[in-house]
N, C-alpha and C. Protein backbone atom coordinates (compact mmCIF):
# COMPACT_ATOMS: atom_id res chain seq x y z
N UNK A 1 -57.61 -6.92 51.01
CA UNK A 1 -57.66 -5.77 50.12
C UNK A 1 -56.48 -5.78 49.16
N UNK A 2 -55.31 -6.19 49.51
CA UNK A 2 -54.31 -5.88 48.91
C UNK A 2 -54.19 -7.05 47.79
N UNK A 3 -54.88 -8.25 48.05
CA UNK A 3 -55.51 -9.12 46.47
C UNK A 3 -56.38 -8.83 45.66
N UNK A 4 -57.20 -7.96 46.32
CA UNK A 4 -58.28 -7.27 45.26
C UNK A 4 -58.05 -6.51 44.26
N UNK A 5 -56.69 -5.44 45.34
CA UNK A 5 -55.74 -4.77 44.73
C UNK A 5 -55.00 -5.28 43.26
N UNK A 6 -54.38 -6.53 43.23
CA UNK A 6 -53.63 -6.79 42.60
C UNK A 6 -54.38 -7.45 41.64
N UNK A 7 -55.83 -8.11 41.90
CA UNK A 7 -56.30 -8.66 40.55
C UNK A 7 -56.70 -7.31 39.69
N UNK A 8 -57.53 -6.32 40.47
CA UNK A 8 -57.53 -5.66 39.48
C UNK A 8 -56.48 -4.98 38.74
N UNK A 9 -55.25 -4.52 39.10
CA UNK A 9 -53.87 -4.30 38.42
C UNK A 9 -54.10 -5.19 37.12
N UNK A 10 -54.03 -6.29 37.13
CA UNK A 10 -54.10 -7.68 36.01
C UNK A 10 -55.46 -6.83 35.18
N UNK A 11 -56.63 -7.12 35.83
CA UNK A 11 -57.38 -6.47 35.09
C UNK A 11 -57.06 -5.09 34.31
N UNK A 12 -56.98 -4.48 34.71
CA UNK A 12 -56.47 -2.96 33.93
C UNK A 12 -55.67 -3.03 32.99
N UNK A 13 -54.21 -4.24 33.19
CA UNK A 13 -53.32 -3.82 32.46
C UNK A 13 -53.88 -5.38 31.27
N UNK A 14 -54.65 -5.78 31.05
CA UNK A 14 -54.80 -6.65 29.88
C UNK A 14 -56.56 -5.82 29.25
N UNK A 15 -56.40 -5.29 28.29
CA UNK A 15 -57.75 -4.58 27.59
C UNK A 15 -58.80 -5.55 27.39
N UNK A 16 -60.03 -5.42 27.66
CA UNK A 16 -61.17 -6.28 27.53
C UNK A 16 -61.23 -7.52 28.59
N UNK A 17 -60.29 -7.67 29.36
CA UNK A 17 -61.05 -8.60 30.34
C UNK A 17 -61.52 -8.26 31.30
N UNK A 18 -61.01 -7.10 31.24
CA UNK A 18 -62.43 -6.97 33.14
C UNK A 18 -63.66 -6.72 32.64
N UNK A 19 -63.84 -6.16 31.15
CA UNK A 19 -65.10 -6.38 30.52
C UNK A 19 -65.78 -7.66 30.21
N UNK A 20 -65.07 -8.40 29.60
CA UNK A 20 -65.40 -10.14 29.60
C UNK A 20 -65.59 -10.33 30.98
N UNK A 21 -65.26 -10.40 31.59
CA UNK A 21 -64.86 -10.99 33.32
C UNK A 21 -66.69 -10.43 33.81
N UNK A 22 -66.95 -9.15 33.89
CA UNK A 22 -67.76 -8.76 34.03
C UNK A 22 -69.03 -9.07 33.48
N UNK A 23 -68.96 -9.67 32.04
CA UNK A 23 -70.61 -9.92 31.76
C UNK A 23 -70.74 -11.26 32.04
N UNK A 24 -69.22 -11.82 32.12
CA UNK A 24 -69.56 -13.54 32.86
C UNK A 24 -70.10 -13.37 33.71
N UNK A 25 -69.49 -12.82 34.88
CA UNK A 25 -70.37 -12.68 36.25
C UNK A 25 -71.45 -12.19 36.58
N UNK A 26 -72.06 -11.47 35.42
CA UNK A 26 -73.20 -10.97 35.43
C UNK A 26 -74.24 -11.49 34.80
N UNK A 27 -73.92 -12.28 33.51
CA UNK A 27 -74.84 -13.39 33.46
C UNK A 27 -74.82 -14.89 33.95
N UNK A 28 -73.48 -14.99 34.79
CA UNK A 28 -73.73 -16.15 35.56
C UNK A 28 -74.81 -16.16 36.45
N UNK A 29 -74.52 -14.63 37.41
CA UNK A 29 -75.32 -14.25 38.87
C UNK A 29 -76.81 -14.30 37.99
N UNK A 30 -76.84 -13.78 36.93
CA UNK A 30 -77.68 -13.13 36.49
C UNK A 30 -79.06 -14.32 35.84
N UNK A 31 -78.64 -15.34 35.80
CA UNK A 31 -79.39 -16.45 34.85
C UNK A 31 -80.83 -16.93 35.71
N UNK A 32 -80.99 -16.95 37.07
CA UNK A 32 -82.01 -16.91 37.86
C UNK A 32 -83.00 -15.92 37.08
N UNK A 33 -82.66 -14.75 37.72
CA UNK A 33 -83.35 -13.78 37.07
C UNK A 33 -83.89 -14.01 35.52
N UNK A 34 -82.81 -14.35 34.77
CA UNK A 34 -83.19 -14.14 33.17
C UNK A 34 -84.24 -15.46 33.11
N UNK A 35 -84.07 -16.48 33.59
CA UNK A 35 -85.18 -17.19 33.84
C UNK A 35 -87.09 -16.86 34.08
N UNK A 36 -86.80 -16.37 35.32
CA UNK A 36 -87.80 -16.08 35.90
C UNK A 36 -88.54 -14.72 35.21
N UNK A 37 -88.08 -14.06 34.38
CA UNK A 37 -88.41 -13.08 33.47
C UNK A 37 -88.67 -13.86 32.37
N UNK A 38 -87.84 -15.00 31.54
CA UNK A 38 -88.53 -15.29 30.63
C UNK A 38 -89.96 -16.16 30.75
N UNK A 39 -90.07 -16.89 31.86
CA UNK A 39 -91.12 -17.63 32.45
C UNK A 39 -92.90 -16.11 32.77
N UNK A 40 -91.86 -15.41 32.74
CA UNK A 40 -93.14 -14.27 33.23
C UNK A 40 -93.20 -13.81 31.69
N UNK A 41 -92.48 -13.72 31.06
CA UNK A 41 -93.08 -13.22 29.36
C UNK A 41 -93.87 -14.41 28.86
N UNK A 42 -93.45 -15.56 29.29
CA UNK A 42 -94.65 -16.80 28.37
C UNK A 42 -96.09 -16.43 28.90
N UNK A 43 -95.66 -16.28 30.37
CA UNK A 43 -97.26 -16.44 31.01
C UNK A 43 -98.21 -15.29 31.02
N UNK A 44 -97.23 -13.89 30.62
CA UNK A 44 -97.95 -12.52 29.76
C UNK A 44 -98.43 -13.11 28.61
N UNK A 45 -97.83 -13.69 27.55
CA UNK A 45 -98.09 -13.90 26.29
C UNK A 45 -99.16 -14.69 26.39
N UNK A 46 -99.52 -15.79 27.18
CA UNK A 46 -100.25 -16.53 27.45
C UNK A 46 -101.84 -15.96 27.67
N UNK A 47 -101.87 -15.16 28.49
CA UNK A 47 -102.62 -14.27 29.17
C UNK A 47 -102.93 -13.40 28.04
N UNK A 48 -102.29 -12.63 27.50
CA UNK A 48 -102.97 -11.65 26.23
C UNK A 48 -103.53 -12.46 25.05
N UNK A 49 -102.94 -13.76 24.97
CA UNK A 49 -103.32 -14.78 23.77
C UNK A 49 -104.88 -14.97 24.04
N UNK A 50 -105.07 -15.39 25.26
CA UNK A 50 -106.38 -15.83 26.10
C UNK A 50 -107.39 -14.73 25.61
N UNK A 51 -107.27 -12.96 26.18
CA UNK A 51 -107.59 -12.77 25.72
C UNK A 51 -108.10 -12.11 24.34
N UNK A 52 -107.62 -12.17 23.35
CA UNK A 52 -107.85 -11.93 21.96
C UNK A 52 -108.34 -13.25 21.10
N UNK A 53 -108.38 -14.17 21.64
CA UNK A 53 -108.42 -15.32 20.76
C UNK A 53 -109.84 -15.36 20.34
N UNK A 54 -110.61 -14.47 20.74
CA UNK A 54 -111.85 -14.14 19.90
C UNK A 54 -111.50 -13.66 18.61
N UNK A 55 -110.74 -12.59 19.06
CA UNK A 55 -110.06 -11.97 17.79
C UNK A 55 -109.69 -12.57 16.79
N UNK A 56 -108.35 -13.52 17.31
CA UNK A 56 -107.97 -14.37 16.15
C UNK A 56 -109.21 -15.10 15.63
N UNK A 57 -109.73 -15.91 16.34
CA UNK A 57 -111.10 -16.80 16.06
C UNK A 57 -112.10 -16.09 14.37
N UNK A 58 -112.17 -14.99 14.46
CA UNK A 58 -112.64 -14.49 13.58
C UNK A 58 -111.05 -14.01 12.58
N UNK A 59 -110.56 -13.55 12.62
CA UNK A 59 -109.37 -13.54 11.78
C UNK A 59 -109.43 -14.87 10.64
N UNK A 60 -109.29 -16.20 11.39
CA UNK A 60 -109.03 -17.47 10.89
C UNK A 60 -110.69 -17.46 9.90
N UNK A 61 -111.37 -17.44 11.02
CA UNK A 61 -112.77 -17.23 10.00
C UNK A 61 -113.19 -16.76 8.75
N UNK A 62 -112.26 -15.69 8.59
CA UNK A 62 -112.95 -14.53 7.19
C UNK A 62 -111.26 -14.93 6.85
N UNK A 63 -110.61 -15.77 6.98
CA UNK A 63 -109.78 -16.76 5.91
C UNK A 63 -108.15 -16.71 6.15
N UNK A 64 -108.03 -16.05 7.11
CA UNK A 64 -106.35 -16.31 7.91
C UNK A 64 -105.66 -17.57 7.75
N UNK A 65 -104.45 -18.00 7.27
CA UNK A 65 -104.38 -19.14 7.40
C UNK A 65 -103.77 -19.04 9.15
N UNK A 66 -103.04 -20.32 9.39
CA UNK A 66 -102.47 -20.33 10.62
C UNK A 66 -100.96 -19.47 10.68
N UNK A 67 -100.16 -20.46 9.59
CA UNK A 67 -98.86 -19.75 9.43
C UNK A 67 -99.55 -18.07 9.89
N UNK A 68 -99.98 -17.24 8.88
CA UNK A 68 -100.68 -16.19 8.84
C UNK A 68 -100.84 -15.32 10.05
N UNK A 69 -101.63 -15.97 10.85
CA UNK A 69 -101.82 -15.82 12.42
C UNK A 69 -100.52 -15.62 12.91
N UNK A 70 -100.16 -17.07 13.13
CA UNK A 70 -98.44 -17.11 13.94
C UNK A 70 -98.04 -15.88 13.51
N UNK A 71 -97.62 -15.75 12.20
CA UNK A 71 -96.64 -14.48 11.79
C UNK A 71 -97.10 -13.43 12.58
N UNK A 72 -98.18 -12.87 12.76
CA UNK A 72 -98.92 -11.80 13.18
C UNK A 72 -98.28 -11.56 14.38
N UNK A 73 -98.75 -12.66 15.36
CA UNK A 73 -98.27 -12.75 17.01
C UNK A 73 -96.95 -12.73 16.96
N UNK A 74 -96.20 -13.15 15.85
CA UNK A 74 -94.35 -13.44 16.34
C UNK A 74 -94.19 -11.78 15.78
N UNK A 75 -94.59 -10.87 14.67
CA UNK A 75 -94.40 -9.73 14.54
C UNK A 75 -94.52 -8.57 15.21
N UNK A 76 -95.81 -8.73 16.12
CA UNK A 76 -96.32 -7.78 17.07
C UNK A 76 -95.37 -8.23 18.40
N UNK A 77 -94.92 -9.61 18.49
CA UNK A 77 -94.22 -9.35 19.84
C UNK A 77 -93.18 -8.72 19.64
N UNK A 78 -92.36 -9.19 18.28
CA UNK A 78 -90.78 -8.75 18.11
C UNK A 78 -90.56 -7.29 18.07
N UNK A 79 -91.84 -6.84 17.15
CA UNK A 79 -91.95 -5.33 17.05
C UNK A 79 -91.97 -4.39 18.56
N UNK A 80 -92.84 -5.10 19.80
CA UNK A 80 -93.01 -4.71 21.20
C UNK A 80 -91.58 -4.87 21.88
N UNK A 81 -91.39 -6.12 21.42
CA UNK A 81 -90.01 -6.27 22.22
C UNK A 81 -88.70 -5.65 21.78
N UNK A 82 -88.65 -4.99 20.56
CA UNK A 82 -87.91 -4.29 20.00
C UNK A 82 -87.73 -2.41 20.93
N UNK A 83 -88.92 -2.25 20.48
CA UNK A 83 -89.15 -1.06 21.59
C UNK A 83 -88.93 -1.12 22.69
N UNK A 84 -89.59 -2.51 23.65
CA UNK A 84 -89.23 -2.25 24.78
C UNK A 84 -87.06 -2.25 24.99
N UNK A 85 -86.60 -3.25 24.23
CA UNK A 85 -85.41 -3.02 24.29
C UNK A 85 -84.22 -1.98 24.21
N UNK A 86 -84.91 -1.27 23.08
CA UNK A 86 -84.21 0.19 22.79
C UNK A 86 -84.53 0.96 23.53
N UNK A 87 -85.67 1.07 24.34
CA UNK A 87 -86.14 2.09 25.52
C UNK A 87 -85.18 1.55 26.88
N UNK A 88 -85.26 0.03 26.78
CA UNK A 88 -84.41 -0.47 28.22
C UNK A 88 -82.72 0.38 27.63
N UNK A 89 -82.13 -0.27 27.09
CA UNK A 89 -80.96 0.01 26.41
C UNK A 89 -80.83 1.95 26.76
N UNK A 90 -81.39 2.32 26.14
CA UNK A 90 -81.56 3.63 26.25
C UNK A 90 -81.26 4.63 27.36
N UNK A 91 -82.35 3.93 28.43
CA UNK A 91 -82.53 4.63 29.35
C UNK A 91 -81.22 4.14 30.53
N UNK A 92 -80.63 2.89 30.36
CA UNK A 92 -79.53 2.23 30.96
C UNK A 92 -78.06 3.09 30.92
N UNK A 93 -78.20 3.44 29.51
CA UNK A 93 -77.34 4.37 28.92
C UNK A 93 -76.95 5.52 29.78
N UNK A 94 -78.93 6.27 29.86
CA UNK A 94 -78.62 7.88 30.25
C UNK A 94 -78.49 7.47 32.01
N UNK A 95 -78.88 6.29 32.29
CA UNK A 95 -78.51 6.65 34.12
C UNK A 95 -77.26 6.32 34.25
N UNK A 96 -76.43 5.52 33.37
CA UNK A 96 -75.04 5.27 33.34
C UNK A 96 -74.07 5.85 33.62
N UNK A 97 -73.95 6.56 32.17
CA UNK A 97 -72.87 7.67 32.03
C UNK A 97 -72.96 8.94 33.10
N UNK A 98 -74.10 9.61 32.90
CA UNK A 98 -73.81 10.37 34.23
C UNK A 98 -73.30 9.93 35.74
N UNK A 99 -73.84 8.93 36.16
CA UNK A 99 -73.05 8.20 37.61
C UNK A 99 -72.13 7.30 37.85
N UNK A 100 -71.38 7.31 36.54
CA UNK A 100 -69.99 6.56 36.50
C UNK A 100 -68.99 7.22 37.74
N UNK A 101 -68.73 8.63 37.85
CA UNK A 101 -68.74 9.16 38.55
C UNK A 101 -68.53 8.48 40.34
N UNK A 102 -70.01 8.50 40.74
CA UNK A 102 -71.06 8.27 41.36
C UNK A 102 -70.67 6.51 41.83
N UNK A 103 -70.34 5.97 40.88
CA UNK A 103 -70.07 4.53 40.98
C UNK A 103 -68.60 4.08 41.38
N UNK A 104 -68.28 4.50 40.54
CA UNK A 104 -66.87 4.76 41.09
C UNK A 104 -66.24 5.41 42.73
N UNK A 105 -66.61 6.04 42.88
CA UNK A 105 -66.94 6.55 44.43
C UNK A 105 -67.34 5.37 45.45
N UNK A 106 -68.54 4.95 44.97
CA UNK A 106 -69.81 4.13 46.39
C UNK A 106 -68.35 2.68 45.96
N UNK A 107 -67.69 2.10 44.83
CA UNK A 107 -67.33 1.19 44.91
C UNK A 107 -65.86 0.78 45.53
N UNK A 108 -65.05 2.78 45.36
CA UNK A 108 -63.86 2.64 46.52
C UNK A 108 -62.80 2.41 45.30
N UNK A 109 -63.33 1.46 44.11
CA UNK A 109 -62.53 1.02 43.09
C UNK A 109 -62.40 1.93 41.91
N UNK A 110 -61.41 1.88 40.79
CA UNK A 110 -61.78 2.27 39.44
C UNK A 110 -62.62 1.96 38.62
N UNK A 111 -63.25 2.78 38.08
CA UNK A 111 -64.66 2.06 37.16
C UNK A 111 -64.03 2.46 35.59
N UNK A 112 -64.20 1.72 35.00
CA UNK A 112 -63.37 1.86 33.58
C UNK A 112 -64.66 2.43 32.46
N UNK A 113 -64.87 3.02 32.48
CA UNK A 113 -66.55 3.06 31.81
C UNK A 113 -66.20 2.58 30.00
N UNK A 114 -67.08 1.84 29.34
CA UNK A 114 -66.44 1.58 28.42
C UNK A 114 -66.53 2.67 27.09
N UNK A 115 -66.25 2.52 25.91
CA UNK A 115 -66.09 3.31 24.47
C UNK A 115 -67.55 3.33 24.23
N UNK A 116 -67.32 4.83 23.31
CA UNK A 116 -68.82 4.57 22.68
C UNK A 116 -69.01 3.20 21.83
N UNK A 117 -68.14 2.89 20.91
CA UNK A 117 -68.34 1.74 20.41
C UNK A 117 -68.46 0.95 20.87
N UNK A 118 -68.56 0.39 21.95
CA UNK A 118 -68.52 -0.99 23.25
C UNK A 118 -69.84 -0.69 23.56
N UNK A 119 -70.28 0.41 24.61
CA UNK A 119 -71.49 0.42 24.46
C UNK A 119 -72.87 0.46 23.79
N UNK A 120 -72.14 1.04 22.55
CA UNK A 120 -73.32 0.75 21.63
C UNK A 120 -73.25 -1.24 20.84
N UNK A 121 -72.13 -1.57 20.91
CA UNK A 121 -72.27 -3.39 20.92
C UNK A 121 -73.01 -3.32 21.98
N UNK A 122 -72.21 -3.73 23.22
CA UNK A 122 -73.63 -3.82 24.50
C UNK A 122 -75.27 -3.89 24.66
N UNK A 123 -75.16 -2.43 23.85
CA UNK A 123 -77.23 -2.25 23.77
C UNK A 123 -77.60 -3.01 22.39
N UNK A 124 -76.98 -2.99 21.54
CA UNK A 124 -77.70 -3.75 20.34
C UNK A 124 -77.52 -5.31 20.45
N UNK A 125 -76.67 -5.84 21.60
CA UNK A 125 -76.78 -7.54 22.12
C UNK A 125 -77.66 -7.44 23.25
N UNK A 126 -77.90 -6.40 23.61
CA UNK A 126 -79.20 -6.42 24.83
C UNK A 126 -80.66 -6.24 24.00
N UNK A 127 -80.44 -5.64 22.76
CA UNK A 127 -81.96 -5.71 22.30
C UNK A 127 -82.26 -6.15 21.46
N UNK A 128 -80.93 -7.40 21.08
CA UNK A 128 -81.00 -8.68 20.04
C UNK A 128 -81.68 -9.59 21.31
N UNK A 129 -81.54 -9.47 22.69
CA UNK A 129 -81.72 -10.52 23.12
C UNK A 129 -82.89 -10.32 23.67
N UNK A 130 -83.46 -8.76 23.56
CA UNK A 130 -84.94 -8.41 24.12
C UNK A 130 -85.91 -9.26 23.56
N UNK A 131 -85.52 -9.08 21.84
CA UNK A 131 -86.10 -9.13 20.74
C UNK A 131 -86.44 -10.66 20.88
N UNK A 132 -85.24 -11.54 20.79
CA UNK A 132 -84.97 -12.65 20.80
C UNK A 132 -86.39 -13.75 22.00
N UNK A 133 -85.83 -12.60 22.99
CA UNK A 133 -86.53 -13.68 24.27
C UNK A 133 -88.13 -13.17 24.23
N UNK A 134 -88.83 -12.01 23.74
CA UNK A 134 -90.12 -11.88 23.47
C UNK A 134 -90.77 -12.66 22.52
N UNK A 135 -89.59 -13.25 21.32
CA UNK A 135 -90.28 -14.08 20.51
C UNK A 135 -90.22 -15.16 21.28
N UNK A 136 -89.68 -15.79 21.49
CA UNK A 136 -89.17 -17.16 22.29
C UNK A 136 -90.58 -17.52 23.62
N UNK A 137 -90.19 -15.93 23.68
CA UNK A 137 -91.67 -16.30 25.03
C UNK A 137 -93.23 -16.46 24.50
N UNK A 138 -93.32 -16.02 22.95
CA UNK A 138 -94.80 -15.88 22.58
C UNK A 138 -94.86 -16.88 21.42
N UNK A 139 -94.11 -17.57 20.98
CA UNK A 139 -93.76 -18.43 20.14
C UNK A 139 -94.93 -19.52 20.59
N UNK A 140 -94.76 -20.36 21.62
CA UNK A 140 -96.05 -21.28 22.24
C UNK A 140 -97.30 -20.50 22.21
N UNK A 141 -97.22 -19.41 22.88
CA UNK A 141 -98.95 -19.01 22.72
C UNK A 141 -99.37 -18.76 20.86
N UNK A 142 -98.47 -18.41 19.79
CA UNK A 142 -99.00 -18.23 18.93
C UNK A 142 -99.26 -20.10 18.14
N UNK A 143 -98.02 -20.37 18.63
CA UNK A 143 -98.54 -22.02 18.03
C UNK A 143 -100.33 -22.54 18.69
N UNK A 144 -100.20 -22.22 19.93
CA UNK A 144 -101.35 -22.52 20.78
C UNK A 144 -102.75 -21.95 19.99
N UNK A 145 -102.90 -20.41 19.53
CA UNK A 145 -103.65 -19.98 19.38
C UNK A 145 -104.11 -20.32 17.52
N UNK A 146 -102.76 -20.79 17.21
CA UNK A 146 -103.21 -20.88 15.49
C UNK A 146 -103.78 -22.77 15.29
N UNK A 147 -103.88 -23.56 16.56
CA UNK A 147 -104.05 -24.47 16.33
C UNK A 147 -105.83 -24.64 16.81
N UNK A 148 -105.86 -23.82 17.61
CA UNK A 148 -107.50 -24.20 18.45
C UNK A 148 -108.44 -23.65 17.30
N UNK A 149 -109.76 -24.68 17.49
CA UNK A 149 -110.60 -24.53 15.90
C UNK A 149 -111.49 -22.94 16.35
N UNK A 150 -110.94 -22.12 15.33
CA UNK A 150 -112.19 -21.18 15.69
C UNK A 150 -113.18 -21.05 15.82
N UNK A 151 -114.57 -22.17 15.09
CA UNK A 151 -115.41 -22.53 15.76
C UNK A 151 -115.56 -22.55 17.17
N UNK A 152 -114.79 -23.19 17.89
CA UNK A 152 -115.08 -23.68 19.23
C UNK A 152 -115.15 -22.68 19.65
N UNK A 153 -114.11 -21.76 19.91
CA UNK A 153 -113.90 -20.49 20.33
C UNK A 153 -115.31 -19.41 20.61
N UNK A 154 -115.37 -19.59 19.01
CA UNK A 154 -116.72 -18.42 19.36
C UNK A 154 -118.24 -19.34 19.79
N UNK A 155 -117.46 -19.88 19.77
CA UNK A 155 -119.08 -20.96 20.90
C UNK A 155 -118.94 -20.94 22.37
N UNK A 156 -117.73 -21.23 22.70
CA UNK A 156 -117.54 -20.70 23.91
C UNK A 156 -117.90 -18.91 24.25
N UNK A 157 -118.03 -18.20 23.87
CA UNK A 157 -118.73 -17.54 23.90
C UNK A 157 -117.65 -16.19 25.16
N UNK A 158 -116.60 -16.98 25.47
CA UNK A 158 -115.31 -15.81 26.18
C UNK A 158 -115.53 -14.98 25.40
């Protein structure tokens, strides 16, 4: 205890590294996860591509080009993933601040809660990266879907 003690002393008395220190370790621990979430947004994207591609199929038909298409799918995700980010961000916010408190307590330690200005960096690099990783994840299904001949599509008859 009494080293735990003293790193955090170090921490406290130098500004911004127990904040740095903290999102290292949190996206170190954290990169499994961010994985396995981005692997589950391809295979959503995948899955909603599947089904609409009737949709597109006729889109391309009555004279869409592809670029055209793509744009569509990379806009509607960024636009989704935008929302969903500012709602994550958001709501992270309001369970936050009230149980800093609360956190501080269950952890025994000081909790430094950060500036409004810190937190609002924080949520707008969390929903650059919402934004970021929804395109990233639907990026293949829209290449996928602007390449298959729409013909085929509506012959297959999905």
């Amino acid at each position: 205890d009494g080293v735990i003690m003293r790193v955090m002393d170090v921490f406290q008395s130098i500004p911004g590294t127990l904040m740095a220190i903290t999102v290292i370790a949190a996206l170190g621990k954290g990169v499994p996860q961010l994985l396995l979430a981005l692997a589950l947004l391809v295979l959503a994207f995948i899955l909603v591509a599947g089904e609409r591609k009737r949709e597109f199929a006729v889109l391309r038909l009555v004279g869409s080009s592809r670029r055209m298409l793509s744009g569509m799918i990379l806009r509607e995700t960024a636009l989704c993933s935008l929302m969903g980010g500012i709602l994550g961000a958001g709501l992270g916010a309001l369970i936050l601040i009230p149980f800093s408190g609360l956190i501080e307590q269950s952890l025994g330690l000081p909790y430094l809660m950060p500036g409004v200005g810190r937190m609002a960096l924080i949520g707008a690099v969390a929903v650059a990266a919402a934004v970021l990783a929804g395109s990233l994840a639907s990026a293949g299904a829209a290449r996928r879907l602007s390449r298959t001949d729409p013909g085929t599509i509506l012959r297959e008859g999905n």
